[in-house]
Protein backbone atom coordinates (compact mmCIF):
# COMPACT_ATOMS: atom_id res chain seq x y z
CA UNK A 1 -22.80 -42.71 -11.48
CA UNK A 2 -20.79 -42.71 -8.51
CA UNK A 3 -18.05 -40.53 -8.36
CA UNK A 4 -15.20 -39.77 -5.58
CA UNK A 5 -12.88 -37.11 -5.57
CA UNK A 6 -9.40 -37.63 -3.70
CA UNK A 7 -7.70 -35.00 -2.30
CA UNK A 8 -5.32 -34.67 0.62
CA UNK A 9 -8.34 -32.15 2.31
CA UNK A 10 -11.58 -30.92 1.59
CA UNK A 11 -11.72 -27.09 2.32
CA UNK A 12 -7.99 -26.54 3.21
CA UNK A 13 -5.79 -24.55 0.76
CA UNK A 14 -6.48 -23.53 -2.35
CA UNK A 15 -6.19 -26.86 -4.42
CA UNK A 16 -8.87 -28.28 -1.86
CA UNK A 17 -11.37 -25.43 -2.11
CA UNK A 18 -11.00 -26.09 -6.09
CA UNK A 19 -11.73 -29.87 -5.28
CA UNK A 20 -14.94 -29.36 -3.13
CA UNK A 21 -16.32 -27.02 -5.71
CA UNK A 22 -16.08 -29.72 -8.11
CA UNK A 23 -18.07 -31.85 -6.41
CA UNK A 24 -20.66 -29.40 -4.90
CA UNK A 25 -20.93 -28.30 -8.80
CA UNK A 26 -21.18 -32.11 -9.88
CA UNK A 27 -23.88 -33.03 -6.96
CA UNK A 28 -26.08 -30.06 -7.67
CA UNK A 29 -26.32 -31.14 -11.60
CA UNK A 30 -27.34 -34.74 -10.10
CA UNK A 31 -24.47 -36.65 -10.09
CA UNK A 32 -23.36 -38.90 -6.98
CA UNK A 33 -20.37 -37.05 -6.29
CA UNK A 34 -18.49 -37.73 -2.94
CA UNK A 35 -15.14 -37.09 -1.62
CA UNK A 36 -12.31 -38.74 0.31
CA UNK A 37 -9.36 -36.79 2.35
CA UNK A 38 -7.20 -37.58 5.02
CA UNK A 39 -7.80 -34.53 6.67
CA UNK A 40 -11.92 -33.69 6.81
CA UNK A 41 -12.59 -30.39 8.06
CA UNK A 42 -15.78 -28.88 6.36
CA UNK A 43 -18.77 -31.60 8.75
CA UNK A 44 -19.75 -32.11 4.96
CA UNK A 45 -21.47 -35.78 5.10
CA UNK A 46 -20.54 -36.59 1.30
CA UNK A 47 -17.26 -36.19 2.96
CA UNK A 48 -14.97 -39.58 4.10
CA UNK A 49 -11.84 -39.79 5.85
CA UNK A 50 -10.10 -41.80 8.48
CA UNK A 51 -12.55 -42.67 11.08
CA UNK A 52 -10.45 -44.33 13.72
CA UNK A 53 -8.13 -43.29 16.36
CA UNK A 54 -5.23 -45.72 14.74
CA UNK A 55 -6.46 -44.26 11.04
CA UNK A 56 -5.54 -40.89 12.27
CA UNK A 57 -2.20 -41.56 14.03
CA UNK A 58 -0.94 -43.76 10.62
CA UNK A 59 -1.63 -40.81 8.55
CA UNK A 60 0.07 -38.18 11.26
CA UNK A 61 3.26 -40.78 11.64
CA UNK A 62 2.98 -41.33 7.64
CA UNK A 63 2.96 -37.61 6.75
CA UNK A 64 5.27 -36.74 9.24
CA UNK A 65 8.32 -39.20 8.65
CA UNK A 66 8.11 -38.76 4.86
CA UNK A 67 8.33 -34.88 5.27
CA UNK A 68 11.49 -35.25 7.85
CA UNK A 69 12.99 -37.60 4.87
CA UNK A 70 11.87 -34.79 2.18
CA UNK A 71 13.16 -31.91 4.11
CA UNK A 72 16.65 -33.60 4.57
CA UNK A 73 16.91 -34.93 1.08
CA UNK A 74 15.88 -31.66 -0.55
CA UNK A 75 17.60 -28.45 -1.82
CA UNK A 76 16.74 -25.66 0.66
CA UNK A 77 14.70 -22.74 -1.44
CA UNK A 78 13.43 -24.87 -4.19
CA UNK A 79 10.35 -24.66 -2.35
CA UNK A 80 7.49 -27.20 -1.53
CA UNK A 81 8.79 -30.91 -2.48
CA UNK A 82 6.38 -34.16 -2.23
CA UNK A 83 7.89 -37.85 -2.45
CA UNK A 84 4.98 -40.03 -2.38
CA UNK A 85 6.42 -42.54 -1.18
CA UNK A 86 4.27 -44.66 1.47
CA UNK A 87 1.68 -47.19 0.69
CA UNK A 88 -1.40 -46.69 1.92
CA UNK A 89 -5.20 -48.59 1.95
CA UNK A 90 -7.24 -45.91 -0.03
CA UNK A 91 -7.25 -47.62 -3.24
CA UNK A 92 -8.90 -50.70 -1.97
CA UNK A 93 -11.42 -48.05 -0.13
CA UNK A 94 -12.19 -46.36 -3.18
CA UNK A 95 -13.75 -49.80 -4.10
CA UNK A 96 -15.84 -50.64 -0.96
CA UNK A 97 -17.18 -46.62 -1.07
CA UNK A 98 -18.20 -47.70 -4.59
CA UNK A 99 -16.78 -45.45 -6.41
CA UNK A 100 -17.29 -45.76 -10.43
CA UNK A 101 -14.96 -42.95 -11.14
CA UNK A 102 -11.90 -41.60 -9.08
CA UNK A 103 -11.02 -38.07 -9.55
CA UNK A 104 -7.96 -37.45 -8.22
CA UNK A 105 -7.07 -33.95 -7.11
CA UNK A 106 -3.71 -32.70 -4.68
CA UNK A 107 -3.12 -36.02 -3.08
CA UNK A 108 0.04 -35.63 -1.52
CA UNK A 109 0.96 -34.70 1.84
CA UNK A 110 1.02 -38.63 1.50
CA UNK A 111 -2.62 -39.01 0.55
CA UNK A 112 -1.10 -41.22 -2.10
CA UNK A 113 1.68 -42.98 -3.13
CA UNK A 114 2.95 -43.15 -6.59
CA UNK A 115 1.87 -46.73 -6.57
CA UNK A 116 -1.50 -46.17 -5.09
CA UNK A 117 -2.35 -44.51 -8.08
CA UNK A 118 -1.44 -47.47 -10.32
CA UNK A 119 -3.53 -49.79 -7.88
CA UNK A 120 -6.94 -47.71 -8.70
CA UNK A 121 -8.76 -50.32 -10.65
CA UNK A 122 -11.66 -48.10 -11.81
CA UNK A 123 -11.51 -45.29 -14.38
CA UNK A 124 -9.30 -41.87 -13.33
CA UNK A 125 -9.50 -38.51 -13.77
CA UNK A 126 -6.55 -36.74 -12.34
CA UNK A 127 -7.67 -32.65 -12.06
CA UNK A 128 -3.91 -30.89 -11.96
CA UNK A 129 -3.74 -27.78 -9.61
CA UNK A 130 0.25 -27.70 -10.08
CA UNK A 131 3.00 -29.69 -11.83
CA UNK A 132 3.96 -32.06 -9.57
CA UNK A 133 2.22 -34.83 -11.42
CA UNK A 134 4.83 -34.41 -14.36
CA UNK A 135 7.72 -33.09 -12.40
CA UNK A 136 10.19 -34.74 -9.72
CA UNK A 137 9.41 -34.30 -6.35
CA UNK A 138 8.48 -29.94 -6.96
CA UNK A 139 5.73 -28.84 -7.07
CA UNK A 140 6.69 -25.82 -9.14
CA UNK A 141 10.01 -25.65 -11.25
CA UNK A 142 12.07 -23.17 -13.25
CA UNK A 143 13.90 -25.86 -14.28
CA UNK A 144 13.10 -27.83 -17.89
CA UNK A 145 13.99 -31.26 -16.67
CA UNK A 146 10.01 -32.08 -16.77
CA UNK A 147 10.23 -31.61 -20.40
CA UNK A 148 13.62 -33.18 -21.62
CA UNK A 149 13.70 -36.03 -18.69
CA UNK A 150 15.19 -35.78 -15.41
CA UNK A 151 18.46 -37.76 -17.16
CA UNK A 152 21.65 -37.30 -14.94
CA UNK A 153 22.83 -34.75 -18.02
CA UNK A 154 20.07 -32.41 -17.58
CA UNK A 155 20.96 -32.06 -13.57
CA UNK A 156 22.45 -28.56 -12.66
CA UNK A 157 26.39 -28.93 -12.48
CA UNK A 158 26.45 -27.68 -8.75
CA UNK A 159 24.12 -30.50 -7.38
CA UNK A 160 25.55 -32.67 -4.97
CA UNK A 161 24.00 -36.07 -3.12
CA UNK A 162 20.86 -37.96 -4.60
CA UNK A 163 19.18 -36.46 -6.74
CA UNK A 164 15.59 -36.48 -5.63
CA UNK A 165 13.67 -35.13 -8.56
CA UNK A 166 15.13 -38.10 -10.66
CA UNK A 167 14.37 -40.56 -8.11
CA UNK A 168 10.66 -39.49 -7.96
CA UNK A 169 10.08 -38.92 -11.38
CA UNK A 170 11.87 -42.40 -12.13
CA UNK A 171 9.28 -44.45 -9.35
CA UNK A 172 6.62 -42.36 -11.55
CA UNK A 173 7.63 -43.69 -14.87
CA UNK A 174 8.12 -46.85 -13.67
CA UNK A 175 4.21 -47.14 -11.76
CA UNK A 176 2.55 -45.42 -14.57
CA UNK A 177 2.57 -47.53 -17.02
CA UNK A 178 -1.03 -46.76 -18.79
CA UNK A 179 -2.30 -43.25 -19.07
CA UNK A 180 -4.52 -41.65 -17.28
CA UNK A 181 -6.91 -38.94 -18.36
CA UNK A 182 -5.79 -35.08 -17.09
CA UNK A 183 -8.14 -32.31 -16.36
CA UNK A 184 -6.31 -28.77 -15.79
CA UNK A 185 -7.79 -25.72 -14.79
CA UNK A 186 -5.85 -23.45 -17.19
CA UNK A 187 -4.30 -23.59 -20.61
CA UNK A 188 -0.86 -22.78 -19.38
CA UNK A 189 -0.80 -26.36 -17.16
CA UNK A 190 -2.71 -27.88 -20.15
CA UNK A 191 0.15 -27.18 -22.24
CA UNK A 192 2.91 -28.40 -19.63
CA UNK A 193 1.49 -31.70 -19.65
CA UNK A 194 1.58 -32.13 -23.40
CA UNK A 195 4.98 -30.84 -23.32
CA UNK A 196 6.47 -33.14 -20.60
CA UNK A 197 8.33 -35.99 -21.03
CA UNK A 198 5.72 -38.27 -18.21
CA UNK A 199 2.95 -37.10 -19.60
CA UNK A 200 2.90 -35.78 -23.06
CA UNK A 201 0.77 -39.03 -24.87
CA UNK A 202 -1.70 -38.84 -22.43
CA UNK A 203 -4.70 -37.35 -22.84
CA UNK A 204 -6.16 -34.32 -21.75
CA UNK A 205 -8.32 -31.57 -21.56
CA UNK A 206 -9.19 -27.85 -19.95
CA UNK A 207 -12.03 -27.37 -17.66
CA UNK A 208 -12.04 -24.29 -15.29
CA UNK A 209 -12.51 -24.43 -12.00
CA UNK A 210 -16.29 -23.67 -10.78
CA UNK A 211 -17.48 -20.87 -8.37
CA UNK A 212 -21.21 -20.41 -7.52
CA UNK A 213 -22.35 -17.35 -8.28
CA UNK A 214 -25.21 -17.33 -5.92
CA UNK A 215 -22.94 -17.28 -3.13
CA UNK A 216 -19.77 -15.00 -4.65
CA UNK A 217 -21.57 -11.92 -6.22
CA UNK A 218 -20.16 -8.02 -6.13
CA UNK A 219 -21.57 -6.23 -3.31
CA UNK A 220 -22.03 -2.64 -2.76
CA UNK A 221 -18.54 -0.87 -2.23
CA UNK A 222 -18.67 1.43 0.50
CA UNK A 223 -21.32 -1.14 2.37
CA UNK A 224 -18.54 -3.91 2.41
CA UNK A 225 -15.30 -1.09 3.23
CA UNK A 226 -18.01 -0.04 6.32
CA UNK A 227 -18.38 -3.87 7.81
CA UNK A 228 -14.86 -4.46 7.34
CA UNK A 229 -13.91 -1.01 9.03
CA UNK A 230 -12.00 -0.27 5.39
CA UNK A 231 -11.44 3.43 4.44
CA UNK A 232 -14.73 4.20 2.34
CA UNK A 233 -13.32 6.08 0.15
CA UNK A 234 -9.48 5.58 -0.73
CA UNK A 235 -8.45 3.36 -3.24
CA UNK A 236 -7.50 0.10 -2.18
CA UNK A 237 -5.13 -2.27 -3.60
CA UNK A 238 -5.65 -6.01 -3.04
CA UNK A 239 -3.25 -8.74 -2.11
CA UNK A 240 -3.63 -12.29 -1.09
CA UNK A 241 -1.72 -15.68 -0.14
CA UNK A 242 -1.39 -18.38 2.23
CA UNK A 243 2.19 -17.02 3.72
CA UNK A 244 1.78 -14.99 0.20
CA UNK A 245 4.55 -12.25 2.00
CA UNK A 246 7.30 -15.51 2.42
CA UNK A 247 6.56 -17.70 -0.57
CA UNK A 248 8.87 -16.23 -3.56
CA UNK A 249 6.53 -17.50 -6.18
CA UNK A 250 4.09 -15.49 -5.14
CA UNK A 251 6.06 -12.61 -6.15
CA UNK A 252 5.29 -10.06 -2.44
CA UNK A 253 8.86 -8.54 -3.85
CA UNK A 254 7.94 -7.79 -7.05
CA UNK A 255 4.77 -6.21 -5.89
CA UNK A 256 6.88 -4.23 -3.64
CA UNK A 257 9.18 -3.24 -6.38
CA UNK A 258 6.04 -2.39 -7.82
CA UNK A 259 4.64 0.03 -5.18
CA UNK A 260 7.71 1.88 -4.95
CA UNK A 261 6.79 2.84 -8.32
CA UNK A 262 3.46 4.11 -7.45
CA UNK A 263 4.79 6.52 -4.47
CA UNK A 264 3.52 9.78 -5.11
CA UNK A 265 1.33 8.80 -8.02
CA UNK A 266 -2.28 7.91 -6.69
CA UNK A 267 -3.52 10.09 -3.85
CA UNK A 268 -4.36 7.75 -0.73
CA UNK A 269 -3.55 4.41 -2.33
CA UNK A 270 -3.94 2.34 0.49
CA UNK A 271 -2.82 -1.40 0.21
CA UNK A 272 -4.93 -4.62 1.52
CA UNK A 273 -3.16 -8.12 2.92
CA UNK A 274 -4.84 -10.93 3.38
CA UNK A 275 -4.00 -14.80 4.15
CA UNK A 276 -1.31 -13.78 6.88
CA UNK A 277 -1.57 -11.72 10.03
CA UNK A 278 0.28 -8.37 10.89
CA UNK A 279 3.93 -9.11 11.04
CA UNK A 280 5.92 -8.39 14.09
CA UNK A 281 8.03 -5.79 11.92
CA UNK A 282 5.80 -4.37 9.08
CA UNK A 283 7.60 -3.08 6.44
CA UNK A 284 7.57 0.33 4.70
CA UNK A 285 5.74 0.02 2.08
CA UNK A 286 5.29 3.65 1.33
CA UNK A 287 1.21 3.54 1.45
CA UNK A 288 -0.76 2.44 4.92
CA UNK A 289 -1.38 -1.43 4.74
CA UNK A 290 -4.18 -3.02 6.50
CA UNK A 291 -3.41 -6.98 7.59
CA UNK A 292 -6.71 -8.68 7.75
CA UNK A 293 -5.51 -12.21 8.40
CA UNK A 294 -6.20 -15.55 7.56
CA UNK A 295 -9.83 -15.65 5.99
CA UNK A 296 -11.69 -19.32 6.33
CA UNK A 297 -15.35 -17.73 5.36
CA UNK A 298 -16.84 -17.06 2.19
CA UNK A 299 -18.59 -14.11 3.12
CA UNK A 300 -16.21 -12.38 4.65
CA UNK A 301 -13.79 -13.10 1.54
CA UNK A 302 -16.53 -11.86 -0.58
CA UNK A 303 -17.33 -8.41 1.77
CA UNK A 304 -13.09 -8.06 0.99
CA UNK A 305 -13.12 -8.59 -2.91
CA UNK A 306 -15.96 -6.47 -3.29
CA UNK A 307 -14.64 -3.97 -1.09
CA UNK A 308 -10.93 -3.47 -3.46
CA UNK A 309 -10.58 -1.67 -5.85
CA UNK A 310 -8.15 -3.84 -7.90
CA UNK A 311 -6.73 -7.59 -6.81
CA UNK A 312 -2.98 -8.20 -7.39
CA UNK A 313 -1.42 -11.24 -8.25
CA UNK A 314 2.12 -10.88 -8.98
CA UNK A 315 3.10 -14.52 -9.36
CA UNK A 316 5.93 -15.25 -10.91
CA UNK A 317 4.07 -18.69 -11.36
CA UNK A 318 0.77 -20.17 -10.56
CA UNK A 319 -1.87 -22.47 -12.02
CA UNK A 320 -5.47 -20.69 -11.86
CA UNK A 321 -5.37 -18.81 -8.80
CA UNK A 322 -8.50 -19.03 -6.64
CA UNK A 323 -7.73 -15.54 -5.48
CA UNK A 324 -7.91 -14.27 -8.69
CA UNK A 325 -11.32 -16.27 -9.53
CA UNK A 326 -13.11 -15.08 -6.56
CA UNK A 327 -12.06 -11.21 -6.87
CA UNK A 328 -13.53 -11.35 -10.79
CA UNK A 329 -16.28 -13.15 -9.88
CA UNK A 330 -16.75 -9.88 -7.29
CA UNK A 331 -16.22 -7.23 -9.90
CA UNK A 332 -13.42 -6.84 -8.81
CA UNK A 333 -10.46 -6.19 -11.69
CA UNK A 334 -6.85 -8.27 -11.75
CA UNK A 335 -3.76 -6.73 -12.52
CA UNK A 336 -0.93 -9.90 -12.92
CA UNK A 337 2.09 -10.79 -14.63
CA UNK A 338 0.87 -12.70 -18.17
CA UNK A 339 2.00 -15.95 -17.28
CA UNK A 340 0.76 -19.68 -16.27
CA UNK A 341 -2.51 -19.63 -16.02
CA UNK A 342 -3.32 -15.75 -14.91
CA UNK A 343 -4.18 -15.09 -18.82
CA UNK A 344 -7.18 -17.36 -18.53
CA UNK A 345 -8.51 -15.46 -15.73
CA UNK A 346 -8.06 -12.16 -16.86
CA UNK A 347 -8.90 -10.52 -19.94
CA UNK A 348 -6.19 -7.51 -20.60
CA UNK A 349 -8.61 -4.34 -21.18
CA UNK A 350 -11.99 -5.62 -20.02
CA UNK A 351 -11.37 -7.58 -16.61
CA UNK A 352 -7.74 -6.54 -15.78
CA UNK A 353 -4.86 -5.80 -16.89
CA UNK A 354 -1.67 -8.32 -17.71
CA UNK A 355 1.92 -6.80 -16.97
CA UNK A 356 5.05 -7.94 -18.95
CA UNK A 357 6.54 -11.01 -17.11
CA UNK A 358 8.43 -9.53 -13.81
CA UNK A 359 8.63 -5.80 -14.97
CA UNK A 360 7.65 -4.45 -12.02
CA UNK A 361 6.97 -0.91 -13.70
CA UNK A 362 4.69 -2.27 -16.20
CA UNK A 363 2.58 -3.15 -13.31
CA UNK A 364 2.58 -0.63 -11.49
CA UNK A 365 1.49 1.34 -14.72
CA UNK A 366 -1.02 -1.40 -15.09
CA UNK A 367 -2.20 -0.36 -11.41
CA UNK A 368 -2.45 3.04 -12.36
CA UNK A 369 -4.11 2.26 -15.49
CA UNK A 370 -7.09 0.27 -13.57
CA UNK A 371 -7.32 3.26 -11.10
CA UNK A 372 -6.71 6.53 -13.39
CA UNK A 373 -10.89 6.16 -14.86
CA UNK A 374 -13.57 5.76 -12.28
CA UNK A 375 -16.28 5.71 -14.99
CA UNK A 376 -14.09 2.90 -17.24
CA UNK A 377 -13.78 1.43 -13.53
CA UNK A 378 -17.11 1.05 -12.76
CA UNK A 379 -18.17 -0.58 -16.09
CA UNK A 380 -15.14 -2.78 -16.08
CA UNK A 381 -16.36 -3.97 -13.01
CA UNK A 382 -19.54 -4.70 -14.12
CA UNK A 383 -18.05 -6.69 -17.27
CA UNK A 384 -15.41 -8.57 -15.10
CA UNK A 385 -18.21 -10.21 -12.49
CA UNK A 386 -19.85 -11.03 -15.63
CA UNK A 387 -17.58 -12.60 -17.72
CA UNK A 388 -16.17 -14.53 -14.49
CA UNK A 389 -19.59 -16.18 -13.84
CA UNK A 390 -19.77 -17.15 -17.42
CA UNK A 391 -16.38 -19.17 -17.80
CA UNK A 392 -17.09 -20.27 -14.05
CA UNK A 393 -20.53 -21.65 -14.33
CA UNK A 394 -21.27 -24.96 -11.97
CA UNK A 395 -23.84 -26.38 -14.16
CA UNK A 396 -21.14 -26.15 -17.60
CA UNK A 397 -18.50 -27.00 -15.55
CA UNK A 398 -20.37 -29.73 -13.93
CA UNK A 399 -21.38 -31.10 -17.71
CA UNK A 400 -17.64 -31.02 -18.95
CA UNK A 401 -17.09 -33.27 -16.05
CA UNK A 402 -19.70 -35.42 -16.30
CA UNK A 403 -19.74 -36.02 -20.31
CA UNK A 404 -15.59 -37.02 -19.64
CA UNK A 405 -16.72 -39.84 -17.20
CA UNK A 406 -19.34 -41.28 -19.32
CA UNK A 407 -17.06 -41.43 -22.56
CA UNK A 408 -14.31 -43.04 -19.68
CA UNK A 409 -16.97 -45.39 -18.59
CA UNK A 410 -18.03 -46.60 -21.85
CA UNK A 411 -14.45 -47.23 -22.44
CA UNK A 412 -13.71 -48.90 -19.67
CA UNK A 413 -10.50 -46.31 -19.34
CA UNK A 414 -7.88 -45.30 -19.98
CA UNK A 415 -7.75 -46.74 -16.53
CA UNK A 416 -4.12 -47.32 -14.51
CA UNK A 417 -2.33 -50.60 -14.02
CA UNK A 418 -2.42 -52.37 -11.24
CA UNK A 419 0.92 -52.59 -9.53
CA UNK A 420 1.30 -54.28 -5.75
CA UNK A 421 4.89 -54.79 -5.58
CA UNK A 422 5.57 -51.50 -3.31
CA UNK A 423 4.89 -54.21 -0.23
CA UNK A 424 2.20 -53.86 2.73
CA UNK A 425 0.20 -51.06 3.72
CA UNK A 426 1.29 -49.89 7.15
CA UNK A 427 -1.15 -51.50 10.12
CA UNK A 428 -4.08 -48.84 10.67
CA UNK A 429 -2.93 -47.20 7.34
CA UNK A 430 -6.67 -46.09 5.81
């Protein structure tokens, strides 16, 4: 069976990293698992993308006039929007790399278009790592339009201009016209799709994310705070994020909030950011912070899981954070906010703990909870790596996967219409 995931890249952000698990899990339990991006950074050979000159200039120009277009037409601070919008050649490529099954992952950035999806003429699997599937053009919402309909009614009163999240949802209902079969990661996104108004008759199904455990292990304490030139023997107190400091999802202030808390209340807490470099101006945070940067190597990441004592995730919303995978997977313990899809990764008690949504106290006591017991410590993190490796395995993950595309093959779908009436791809458009 030949299968090819679609994503926007293949090691590149977290969604990506998810994506090329997949299929590293997938080809490892014998299946004929490939991938296609637009942007192809990992020298993997199962690996396609645009191999010309004029293949890489149409996606640049592509990408980069649709975002212009997004960024004018969009609210400022409703954070990242994607409008799909441009045509492109992939779907017809899909067929000549003879793919059987397309597994769709984060394909915007102009990957796809909404209509390129309805032009896939073999069976889909569409693996969610956010909402923008059933949403507008967000990727993320507070809003409940995704679940009543993005009607003109249901628009906040103080919107002006087009409305962009109708327009975008609308082309989707429109293309769409035959389900497709969902994956999620977590039982939080799981649960938005059967609640939305796109998506809620279609089916689907929860299948973690996988993590090999033969690379991503716990290793020794002191011997990974010693490479990484860590204090060896203060706690340490975990946080990570692409731009995780900027992005108000990610919730920096709330951990913040929750620090201030802490002042005075664990002898030499010392406090760990990764996925962004030292800023210009650091902040008080009222323990010493260490800045390690942007991290592109499993080992290293590994050497810094291992080395915390706890990983934070103060999200005020997320999917199934890799962050969060990786660190348990390490032994290392999660304290979070219980919501999206942080209860599926940690188990209050025996791999974390999970705060009250946004009380930034009942963190911080959660923090001090994780740190008050060295011995309860070190056999939570014993339990944690093993319970993570567990829900994580490649080969069951791999076999979820892999019994979903036979029973979609046998079926012959549900597979997407066909739709060509968005026009012409773009000349040198992949």
């Amino acid at each position: 069976m030949r299968v090819l995931h679609v994503n926007s890249t293949d090691i590149s952000g977290g969604a990506a990293r998810a994506a090329f698990r997949v299929m590293e899990a997938q080809r490892e339990a014998g299946l004929d698992a490939g991938m296609a991006v637009n942007d192809a950074q990992s020298g993997d050979w199962t690996v396609t993308s645009p191999d010309t000159l004029r293949e890489r200039i149409a996606v640049q120009v592509r990408r980069g006039l649709v975002q212009r277009a997004t960024d004018w037409l969009s609210k400022p601070g409703t954070g990242m929007a994607s409008m799909a919008l441009m045509r492109t050649r992939w779907p017809e490529r899909f067929a000549s790399l003879g793919a059987e099954v397309v597994n769709l992952h984060w394909i915007n950035n102009e990957m796809l278009s909404v209509r390129d999806i309805a032009r896939v003429s073999v069976p889909m699997v569409w693996t969610l790592h956010d909402m923008w599937a059933f949403c507008g053009s967000e990727h993320y919402t507070q809003s409940d339009r995704w679940r009543v309909g993005y009607t003109p009614s249901s628009r906040p009163l103080e919107a002006r201009g087009l409305d962009l999240d109708r327009w975008v949802w609308r082309r989707k209902q429109r293309a769409w016209r035959s389900p497709i079969h969902i994956v999620t990661p977590s039982r939080w996104l799981a649960d938005c799709v059967r609640q939305s108004a796109l998506m809620s008759s279609w089916p689907v199904q929860v299948i973690p994310n996988p993590i090999d455990t033969a690379i991503w292990q716990p290793v020794d304490q002191r011997l990974a705070r010693r490479l990484l030139g860590l204090p060896e023997t203060e706690p340490l107190l975990l946080f990570g994020a692409m731009s995780g400091t900027r992005d108000p999802r990610k919730g920096y202030d709330l951990l913040r909030a929750a620090l201030d808390k802490l002042r005075g209340r664990i002898e030499g807490l010392q406090l760990v950011v990764f996925g962004e470099r030292r800023p210009r101006e650091v902040p008080d945070m009222g323990f010493p912070v260490h800045y390690m940067g942007r991290l592109a190597d499993d080992q290293t990441l590994k050497l810094l899981y291992s080395a915390a004592d706890v990983m934070v995730i103060p999200s005020r919303m997320d999917n199934l954070p890799n962050t969060g995978v990786e660190a348990q997977v390490c032994g290392t313990p999660v304290a979070a906010f219980a919501v999206g899809g942080l209860p599926d990764i940690v188990e209050p008690g025996r791999s974390g703990y999970l705060a009250r949504p946004f009380e930034a106290s009942d963190l911080a006591e959660g923090i001090l909870w994780l740190l008050g017991d060295p011995e309860r410590c070190a056999k939570m993190r014993f339990e944690t790596a093993e319970r993570a490796a567990r829900i994580h395995d490649p080969a069951r993950v791999a076999r979820a996967y892999a019994a979903l595309y036979d029973e979609l093959i046998e079926a012959r779908g549900p597979v997407s219409c066909r739709d060509d009436t968005d026009g012409p791809a773009a000349p040198g458009t992949p």
